[in-house]
Protein backbone atom coordinates (compact mmCIF):
# COMPACT_ATOMS: atom_id res chain seq x y z
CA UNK A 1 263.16 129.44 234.88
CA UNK A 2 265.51 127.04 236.16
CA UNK A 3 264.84 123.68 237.41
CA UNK A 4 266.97 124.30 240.46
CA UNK A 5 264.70 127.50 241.17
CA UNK A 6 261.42 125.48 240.64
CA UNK A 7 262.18 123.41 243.01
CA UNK A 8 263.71 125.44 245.69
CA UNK A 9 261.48 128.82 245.33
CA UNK A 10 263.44 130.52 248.54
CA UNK A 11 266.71 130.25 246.52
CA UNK A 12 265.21 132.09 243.19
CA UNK A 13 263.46 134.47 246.20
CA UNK A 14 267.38 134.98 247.94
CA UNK A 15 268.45 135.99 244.22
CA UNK A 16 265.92 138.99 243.43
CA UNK A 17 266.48 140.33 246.80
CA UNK A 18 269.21 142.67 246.54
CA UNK A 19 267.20 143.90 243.39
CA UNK A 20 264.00 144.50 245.19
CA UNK A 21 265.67 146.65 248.10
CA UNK A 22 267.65 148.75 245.58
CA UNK A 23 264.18 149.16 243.79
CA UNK A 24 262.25 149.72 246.69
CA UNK A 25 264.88 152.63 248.34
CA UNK A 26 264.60 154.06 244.84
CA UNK A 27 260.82 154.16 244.54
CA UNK A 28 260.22 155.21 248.02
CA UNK A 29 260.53 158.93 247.36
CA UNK A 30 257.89 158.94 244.51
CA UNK A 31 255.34 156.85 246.73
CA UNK A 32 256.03 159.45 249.60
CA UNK A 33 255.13 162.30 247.60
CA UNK A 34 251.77 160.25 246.16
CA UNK A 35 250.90 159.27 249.85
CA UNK A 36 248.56 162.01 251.87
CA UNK A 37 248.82 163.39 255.82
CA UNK A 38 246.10 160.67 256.66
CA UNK A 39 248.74 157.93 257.19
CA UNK A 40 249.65 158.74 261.02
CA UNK A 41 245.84 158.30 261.80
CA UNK A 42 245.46 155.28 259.87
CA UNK A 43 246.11 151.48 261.47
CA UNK A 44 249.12 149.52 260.54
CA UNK A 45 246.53 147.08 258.52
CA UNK A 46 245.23 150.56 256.76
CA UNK A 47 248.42 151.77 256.30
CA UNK A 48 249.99 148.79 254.41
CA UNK A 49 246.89 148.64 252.43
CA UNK A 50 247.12 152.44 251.47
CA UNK A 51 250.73 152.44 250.70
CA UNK A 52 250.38 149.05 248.79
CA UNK A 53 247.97 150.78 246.42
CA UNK A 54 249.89 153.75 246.27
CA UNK A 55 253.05 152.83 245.73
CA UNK A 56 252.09 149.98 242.69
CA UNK A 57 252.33 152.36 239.91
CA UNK A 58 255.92 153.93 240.79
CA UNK A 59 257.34 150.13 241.51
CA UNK A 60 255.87 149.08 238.28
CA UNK A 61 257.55 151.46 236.24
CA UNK A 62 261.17 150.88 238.10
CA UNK A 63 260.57 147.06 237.70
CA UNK A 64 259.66 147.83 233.58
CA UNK A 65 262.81 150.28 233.39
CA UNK A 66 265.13 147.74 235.56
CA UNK A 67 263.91 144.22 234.22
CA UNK A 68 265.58 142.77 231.23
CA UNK A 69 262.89 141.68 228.23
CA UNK A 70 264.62 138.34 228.95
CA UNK A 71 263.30 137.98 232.57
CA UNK A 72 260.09 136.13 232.44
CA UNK A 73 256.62 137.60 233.15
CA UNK A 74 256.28 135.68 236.59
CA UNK A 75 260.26 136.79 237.48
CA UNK A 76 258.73 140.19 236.73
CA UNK A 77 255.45 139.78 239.05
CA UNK A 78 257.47 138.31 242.14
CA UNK A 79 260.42 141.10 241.90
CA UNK A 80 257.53 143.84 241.77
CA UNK A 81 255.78 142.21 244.97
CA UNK A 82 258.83 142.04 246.55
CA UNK A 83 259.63 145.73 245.78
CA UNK A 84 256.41 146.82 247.01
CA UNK A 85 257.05 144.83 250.63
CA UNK A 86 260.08 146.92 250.32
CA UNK A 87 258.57 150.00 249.85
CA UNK A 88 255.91 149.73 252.68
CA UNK A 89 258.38 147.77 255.58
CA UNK A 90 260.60 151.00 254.75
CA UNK A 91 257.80 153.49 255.37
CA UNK A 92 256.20 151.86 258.64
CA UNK A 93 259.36 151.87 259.82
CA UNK A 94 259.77 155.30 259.55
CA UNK A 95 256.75 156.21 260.38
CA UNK A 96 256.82 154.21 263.35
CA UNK A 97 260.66 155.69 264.63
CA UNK A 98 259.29 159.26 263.92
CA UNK A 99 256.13 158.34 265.99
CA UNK A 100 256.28 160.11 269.57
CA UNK A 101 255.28 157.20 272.40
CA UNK A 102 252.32 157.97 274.65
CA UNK A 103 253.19 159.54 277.82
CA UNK A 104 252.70 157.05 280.98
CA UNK A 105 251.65 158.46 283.87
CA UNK A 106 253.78 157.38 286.58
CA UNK A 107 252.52 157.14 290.00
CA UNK A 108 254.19 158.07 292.95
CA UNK A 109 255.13 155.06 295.57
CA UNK A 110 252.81 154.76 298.95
């Protein structure tokens, strides 16, 4: 690692971004077909914690195919975490746009 990116963490974080979203539109598919119908019942705080288990083992094998053997084991741990927050802002935010809103009753004026 750099000295530059031991000091200033957010600039070594602003590097392995682009990398993490391409990893994390490519993985998506594989964690939605691992995920079950249980999701749209489940909390936001349940459903992060669901997809973040689920979706682990398809990052992990993107990050081992896309990762060079001379990125470093902690380069390879933060890209990974960062794919997986990918992965699950993605999916909420689907799940959320493809959510119908609850119907307000209005009431009529006196």
């Amino acid at each position: 690692m750099r000295l530059l990116d031991r000091l200033f963490p957010a600039r070594l974080q602003r590097r392995l971004m682009p990398l993490a979203n391409e990893l994390g539109r490519r993985c998506q598919p594989a964690v939605e077909r691992a995920i079950s119908e249980d999701l749209a019942s489940m909390s936001f705080a349940e459903a992060r914690g669901y997809l973040r288990a689920r979706a682990r083992p398809a990052v992990q094998a993107a990050v081992a195919d896309a990762a060079d053997a001379a990125i470093s084991p902690a380069l390879t741990a933060m890209l990974m975490e960062m794919a997986i927050e990918q992965v699950i802002v993605r999916m909420i935010a689907e799940h959320v746009k493809s959510a119908t809103p609850p119907r307000v009753a209005l009431r009529r004026a006196a």
